[in-house]
N, C-alpha and C. Protein backbone atom coordinates (compact mmCIF):
# COMPACT_ATOMS: atom_id res chain seq x y z
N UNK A 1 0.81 -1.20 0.00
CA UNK A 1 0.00 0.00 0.00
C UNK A 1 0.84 1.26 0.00
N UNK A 2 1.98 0.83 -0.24
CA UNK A 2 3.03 2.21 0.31
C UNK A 2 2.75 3.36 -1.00
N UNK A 3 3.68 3.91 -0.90
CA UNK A 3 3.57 5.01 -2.45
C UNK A 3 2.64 6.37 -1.86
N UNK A 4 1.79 6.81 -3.12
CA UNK A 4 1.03 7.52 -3.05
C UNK A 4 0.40 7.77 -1.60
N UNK A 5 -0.35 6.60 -0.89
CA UNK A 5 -0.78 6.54 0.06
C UNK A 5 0.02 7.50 1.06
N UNK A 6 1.16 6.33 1.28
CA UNK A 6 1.67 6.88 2.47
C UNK A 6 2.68 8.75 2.44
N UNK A 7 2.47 8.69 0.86
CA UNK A 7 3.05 10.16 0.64
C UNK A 7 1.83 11.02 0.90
N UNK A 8 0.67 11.07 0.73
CA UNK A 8 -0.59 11.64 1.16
C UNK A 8 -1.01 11.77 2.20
N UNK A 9 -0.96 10.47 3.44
CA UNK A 9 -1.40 10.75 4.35
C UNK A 9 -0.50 11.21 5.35
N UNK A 10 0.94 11.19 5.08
CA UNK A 10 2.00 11.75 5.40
C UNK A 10 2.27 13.16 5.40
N UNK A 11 0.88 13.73 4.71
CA UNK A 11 1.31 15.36 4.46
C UNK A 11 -0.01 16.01 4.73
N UNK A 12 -0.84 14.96 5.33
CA UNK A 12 -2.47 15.29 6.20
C UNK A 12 -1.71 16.56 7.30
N UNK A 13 -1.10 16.12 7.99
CA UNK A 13 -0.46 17.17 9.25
C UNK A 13 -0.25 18.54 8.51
N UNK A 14 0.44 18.81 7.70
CA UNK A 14 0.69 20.00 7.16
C UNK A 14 -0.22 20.99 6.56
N UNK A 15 -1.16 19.70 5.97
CA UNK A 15 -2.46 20.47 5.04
C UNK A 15 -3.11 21.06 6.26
N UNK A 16 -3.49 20.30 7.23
CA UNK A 16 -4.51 20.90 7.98
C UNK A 16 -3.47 22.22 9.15
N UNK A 17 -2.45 21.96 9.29
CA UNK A 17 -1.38 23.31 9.69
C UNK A 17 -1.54 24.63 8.62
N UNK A 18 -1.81 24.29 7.70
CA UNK A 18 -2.16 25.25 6.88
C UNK A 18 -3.90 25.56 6.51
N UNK A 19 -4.33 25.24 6.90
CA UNK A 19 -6.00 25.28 7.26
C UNK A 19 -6.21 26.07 7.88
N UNK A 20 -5.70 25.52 8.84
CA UNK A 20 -5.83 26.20 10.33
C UNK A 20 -5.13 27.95 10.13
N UNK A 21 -3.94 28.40 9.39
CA UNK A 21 -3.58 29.63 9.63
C UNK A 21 -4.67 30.12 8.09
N UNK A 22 -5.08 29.56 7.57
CA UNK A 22 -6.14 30.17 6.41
C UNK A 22 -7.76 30.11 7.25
N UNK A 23 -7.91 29.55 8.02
CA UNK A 23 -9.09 29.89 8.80
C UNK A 23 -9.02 31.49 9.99
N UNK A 24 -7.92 31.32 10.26
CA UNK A 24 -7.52 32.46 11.10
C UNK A 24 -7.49 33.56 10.10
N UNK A 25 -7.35 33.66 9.02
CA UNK A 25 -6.83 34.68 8.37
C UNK A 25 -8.12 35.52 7.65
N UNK A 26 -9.06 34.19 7.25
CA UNK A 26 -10.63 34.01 6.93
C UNK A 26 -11.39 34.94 8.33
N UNK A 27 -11.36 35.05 9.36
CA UNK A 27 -11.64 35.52 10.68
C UNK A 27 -11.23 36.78 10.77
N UNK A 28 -9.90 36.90 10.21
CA UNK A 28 -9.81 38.45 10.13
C UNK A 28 -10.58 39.20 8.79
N UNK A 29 -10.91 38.73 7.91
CA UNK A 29 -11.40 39.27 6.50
C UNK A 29 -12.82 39.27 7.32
N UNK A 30 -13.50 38.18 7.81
CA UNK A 30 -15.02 38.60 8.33
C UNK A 30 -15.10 40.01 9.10
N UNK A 31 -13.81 39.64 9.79
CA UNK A 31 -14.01 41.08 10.97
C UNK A 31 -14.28 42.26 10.15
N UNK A 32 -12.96 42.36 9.34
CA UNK A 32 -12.47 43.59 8.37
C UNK A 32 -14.21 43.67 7.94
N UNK A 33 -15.10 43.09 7.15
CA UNK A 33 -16.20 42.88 6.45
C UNK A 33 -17.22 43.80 7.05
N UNK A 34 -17.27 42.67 8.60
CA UNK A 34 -18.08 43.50 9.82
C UNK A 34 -17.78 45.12 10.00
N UNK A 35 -16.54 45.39 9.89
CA UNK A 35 -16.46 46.50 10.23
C UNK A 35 -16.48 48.09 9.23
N UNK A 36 -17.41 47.98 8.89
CA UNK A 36 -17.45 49.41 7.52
C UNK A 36 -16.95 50.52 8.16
N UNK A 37 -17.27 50.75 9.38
CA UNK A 37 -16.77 51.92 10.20
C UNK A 37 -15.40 52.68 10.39
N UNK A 38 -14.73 51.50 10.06
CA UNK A 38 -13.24 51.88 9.97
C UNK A 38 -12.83 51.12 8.49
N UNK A 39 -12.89 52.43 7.37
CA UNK A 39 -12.53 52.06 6.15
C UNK A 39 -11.45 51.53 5.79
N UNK A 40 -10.32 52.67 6.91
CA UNK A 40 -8.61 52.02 6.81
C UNK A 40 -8.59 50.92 6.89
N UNK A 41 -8.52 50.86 8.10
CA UNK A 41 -8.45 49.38 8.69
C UNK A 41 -9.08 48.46 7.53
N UNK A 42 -10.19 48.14 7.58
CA UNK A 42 -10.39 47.56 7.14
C UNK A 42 -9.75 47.42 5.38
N UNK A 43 -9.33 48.11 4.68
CA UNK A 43 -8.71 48.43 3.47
C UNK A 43 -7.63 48.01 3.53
N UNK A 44 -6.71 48.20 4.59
CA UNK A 44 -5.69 47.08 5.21
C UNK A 44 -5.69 45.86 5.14
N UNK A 45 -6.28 45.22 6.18
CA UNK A 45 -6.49 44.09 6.18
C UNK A 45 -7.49 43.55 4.76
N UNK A 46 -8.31 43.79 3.77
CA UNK A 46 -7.94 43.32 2.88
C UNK A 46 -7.24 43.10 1.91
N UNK A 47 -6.11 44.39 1.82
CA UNK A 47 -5.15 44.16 0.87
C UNK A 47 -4.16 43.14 1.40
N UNK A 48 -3.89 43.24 2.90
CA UNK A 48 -2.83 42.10 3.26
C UNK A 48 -3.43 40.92 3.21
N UNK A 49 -5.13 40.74 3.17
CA UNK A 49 -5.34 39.35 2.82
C UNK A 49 -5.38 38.92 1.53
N UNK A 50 -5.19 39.14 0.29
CA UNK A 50 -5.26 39.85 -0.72
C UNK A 50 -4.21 38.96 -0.65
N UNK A 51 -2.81 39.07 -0.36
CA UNK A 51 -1.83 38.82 -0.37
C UNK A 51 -1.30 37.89 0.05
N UNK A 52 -1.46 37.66 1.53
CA UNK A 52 -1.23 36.35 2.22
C UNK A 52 -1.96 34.92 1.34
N UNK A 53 -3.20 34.97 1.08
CA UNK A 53 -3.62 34.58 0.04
C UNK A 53 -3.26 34.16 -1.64
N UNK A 54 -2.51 35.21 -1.81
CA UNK A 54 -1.46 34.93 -3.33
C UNK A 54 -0.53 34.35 -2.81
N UNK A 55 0.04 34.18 -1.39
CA UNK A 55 1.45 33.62 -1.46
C UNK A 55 1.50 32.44 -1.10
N UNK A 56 -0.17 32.38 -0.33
CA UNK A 56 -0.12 30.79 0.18
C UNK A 56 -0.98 29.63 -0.32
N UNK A 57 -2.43 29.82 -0.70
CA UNK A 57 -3.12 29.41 -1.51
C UNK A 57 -2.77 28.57 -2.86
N UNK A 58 -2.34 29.22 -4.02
CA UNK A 58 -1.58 28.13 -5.07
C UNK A 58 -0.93 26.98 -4.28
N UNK A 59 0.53 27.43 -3.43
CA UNK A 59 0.99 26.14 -2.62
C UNK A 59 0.28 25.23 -2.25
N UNK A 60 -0.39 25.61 -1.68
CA UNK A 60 -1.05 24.58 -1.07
C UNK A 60 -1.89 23.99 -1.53
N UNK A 61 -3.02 24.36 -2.73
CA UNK A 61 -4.39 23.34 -2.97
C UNK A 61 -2.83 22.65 -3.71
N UNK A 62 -1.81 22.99 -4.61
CA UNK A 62 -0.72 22.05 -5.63
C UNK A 62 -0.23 20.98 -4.81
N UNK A 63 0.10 21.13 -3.30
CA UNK A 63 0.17 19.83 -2.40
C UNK A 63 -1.12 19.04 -2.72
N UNK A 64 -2.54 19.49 -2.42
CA UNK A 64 -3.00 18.39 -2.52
C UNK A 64 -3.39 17.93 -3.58
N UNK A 65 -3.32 18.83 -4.56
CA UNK A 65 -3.82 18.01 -5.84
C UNK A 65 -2.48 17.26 -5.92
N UNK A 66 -1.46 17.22 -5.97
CA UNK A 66 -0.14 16.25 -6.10
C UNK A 66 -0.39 15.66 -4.83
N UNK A 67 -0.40 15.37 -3.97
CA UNK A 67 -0.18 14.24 -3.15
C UNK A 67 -1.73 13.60 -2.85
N UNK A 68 -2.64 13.73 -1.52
CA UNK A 68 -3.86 13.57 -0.85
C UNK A 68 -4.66 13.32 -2.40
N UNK A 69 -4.91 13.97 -2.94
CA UNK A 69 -5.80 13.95 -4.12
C UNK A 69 -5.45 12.89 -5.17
N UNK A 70 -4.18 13.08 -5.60
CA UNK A 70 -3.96 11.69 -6.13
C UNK A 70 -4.15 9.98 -5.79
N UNK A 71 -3.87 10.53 -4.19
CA UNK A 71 -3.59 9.18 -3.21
C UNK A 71 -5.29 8.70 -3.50
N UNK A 72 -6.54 9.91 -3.17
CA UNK A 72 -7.57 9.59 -3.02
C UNK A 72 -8.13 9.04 -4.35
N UNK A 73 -7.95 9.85 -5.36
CA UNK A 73 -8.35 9.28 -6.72
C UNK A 73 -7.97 7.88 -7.16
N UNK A 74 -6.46 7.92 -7.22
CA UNK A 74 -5.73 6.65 -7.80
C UNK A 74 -6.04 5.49 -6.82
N UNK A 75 -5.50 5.47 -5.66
CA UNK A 75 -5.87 4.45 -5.08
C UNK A 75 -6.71 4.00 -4.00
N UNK A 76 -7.92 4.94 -3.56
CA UNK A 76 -9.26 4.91 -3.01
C UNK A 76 -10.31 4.89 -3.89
N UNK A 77 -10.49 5.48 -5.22
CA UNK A 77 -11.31 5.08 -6.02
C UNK A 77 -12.54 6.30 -5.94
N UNK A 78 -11.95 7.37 -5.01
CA UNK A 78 -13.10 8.44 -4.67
C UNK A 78 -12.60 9.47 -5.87
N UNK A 79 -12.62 9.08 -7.16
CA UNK A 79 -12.79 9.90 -8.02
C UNK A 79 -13.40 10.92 -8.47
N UNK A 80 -14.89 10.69 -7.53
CA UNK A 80 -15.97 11.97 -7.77
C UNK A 80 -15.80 12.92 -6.52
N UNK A 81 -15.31 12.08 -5.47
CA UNK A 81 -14.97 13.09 -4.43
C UNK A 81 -13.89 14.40 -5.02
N UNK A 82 -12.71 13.43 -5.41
CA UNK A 82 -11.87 14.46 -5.69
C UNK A 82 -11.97 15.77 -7.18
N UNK A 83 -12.43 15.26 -7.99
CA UNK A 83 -13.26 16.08 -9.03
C UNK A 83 -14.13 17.22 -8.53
N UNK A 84 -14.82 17.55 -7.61
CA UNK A 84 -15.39 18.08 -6.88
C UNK A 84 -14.65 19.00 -6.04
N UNK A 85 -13.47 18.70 -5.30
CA UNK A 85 -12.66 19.37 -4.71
C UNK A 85 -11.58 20.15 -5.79
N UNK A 86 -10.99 19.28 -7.14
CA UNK A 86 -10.41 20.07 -8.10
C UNK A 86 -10.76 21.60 -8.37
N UNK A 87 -12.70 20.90 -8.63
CA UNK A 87 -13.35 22.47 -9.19
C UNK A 87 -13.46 23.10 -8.15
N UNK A 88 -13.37 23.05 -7.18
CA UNK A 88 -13.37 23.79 -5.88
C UNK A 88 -11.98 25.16 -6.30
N UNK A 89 -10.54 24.36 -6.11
CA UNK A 89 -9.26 24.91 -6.39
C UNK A 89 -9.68 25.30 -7.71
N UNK A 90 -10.21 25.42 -9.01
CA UNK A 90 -10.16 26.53 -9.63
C UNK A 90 -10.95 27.09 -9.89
N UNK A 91 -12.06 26.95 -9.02
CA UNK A 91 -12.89 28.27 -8.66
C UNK A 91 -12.23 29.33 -7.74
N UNK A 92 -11.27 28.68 -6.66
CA UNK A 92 -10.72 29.76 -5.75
C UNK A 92 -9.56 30.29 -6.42
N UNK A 93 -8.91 29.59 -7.66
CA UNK A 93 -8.19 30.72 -8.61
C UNK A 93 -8.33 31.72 -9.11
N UNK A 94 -9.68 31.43 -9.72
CA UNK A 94 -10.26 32.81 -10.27
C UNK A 94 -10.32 33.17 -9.58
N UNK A 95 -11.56 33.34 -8.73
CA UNK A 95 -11.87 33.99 -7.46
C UNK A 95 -10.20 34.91 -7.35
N UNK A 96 -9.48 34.30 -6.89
CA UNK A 96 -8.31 35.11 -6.49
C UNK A 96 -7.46 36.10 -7.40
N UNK A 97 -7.66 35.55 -8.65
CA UNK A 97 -7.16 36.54 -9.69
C UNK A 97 -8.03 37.39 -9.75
N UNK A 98 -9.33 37.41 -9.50
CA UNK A 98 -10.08 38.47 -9.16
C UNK A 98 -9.99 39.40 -8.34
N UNK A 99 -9.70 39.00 -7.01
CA UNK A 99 -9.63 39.85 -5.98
C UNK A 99 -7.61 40.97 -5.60
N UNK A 100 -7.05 39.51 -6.61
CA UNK A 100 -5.61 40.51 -6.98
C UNK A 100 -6.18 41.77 -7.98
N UNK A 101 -6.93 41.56 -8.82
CA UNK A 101 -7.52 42.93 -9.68
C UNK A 101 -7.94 44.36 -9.01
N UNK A 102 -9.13 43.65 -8.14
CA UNK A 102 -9.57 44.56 -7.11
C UNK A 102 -8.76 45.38 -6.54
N UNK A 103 -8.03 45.13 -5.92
CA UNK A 103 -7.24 44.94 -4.74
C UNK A 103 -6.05 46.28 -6.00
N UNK A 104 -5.70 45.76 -6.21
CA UNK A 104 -4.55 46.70 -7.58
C UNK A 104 -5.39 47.97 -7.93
N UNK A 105 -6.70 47.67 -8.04
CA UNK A 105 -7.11 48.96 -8.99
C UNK A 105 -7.89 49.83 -7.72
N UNK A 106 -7.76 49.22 -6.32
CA UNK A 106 -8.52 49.92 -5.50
C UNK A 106 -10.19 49.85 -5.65
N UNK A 107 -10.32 48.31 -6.08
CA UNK A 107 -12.31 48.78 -6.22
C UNK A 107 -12.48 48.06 -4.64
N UNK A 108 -12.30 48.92 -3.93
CA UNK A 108 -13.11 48.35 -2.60
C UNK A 108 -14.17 47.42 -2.18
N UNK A 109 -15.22 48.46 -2.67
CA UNK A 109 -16.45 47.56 -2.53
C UNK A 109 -16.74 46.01 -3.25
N UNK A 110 -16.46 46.21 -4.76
CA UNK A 110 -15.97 44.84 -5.48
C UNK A 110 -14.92 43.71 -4.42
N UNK A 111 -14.21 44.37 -4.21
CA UNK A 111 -13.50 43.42 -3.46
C UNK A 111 -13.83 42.53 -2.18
N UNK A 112 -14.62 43.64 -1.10
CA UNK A 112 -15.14 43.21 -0.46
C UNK A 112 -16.41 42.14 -0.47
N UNK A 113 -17.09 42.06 -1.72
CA UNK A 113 -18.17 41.34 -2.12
C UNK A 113 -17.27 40.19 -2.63
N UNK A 114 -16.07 40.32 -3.16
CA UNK A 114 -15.45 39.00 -4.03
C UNK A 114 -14.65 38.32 -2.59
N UNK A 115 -14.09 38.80 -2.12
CA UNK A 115 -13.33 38.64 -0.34
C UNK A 115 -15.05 37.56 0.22
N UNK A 116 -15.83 37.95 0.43
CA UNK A 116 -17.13 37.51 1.06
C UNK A 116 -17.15 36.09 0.64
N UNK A 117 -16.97 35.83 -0.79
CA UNK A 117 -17.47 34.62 -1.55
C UNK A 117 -16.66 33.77 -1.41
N UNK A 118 -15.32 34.57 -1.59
CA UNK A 118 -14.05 33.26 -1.53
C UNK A 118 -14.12 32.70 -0.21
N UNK A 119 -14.21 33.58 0.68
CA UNK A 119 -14.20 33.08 1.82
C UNK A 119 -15.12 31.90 2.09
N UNK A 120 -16.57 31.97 2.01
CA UNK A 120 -17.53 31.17 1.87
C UNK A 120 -16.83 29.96 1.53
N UNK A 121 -16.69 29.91 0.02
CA UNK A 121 -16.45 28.31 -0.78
C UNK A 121 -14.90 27.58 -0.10
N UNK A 122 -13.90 28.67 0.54
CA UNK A 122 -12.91 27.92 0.98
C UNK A 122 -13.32 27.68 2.44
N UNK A 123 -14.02 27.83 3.20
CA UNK A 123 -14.54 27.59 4.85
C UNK A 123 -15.20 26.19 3.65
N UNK A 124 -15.90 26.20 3.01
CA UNK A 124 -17.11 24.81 3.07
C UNK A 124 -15.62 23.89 2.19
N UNK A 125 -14.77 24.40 1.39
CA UNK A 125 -13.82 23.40 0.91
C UNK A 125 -13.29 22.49 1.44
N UNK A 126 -12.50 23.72 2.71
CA UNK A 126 -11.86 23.36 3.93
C UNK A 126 -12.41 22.00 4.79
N UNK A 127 -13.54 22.38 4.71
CA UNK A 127 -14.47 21.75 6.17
C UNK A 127 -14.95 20.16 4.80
N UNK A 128 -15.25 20.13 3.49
CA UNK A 128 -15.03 18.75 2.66
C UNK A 128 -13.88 18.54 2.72
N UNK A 129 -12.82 18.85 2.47
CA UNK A 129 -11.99 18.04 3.10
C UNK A 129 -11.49 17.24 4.37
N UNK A 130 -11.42 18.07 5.37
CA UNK A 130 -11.44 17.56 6.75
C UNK A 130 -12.54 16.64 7.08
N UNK A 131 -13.89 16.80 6.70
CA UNK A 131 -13.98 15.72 7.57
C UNK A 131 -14.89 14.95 6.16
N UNK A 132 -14.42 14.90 4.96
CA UNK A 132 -15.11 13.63 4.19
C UNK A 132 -13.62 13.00 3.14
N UNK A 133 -12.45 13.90 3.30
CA UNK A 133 -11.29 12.96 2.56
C UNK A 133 -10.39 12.67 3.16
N UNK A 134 -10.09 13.82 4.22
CA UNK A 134 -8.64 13.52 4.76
C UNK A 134 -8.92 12.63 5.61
N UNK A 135 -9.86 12.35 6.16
CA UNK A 135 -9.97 10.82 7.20
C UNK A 135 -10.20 9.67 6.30
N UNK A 136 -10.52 9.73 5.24
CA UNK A 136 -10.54 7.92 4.62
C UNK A 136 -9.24 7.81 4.25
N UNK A 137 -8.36 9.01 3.83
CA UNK A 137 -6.71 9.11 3.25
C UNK A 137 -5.82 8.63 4.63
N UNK A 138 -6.73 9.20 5.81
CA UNK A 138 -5.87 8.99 6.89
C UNK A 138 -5.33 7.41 7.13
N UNK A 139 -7.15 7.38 7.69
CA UNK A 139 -7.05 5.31 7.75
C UNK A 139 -6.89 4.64 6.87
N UNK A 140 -6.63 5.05 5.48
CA UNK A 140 -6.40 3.83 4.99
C UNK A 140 -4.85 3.88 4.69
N UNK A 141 -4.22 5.13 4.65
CA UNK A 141 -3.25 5.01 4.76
C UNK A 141 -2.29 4.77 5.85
N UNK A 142 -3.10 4.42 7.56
CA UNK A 142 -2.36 4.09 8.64
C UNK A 142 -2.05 2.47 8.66
């Protein structure tokens, strides 16, 4: 069973280490959202999420489509699972080449409505993965 498997479920720890600081980061964009009152601020914190986002996002869905995703497709047979999660990662591409636009040309409000959505589909991405792939990748790869 070695291979793929154990290169996938071997890199479960990291994916979800990186979840976890993209959920935190998701928490600050709600706040920023919540808060119209303070334009700066908030104009801040979406351009730095804006960013943190371009630098970390690609990396990471490319781990799992190369490792977890393969492991799940090729040798779990959850082919429709993972197809599903693919279009997930390039919906949050666009999405993000979108919000690098925004974000460059200063359309605030656009941004903040495109910031809203991404956020959405990567919290429900996040949360299909954790608890409907990375645990069958886990056990079957323990």
């Amino acid at each position: 069973m070695g291979g793929l498997v154990e290169h996938g479920a071997k890199d479960l720890g990291r994916l979800n280490d990186e979840h976890r600081l993209m959920e935190s980061r998701m928490q600050l964009i709600d706040d920023a959202v919540d808060s119209p009152d303070d334009p700066d601020w908030q104009k801040d914190v979406l351009r730095k999420s804006v960013r943190f986002l371009a630098e970390n996002l690609p990396g990471h869905m490319y781990r799992e489509e190369e490792g977890v995703f393969l492991t799940a497709a090729n040798q779990l047979g959850l082919e429709t699972t993972v197809d599903t999660l693919r279009q997930q990662h390039n919906d949050l591409r666009q999405m993000l080449e979108i919000v690098q636009q925004q974000e460059k040309h200063h359309q605030w409000e656009a941004l903040t409505l495109t910031m809203t959505d991404l956020v959405e589909l990567l919290r429900d991405h996040i949360a299909g993965e954790e608890t409907g792939l990375f645990p069958v990748v886990s056990q079957w790869g323990a």
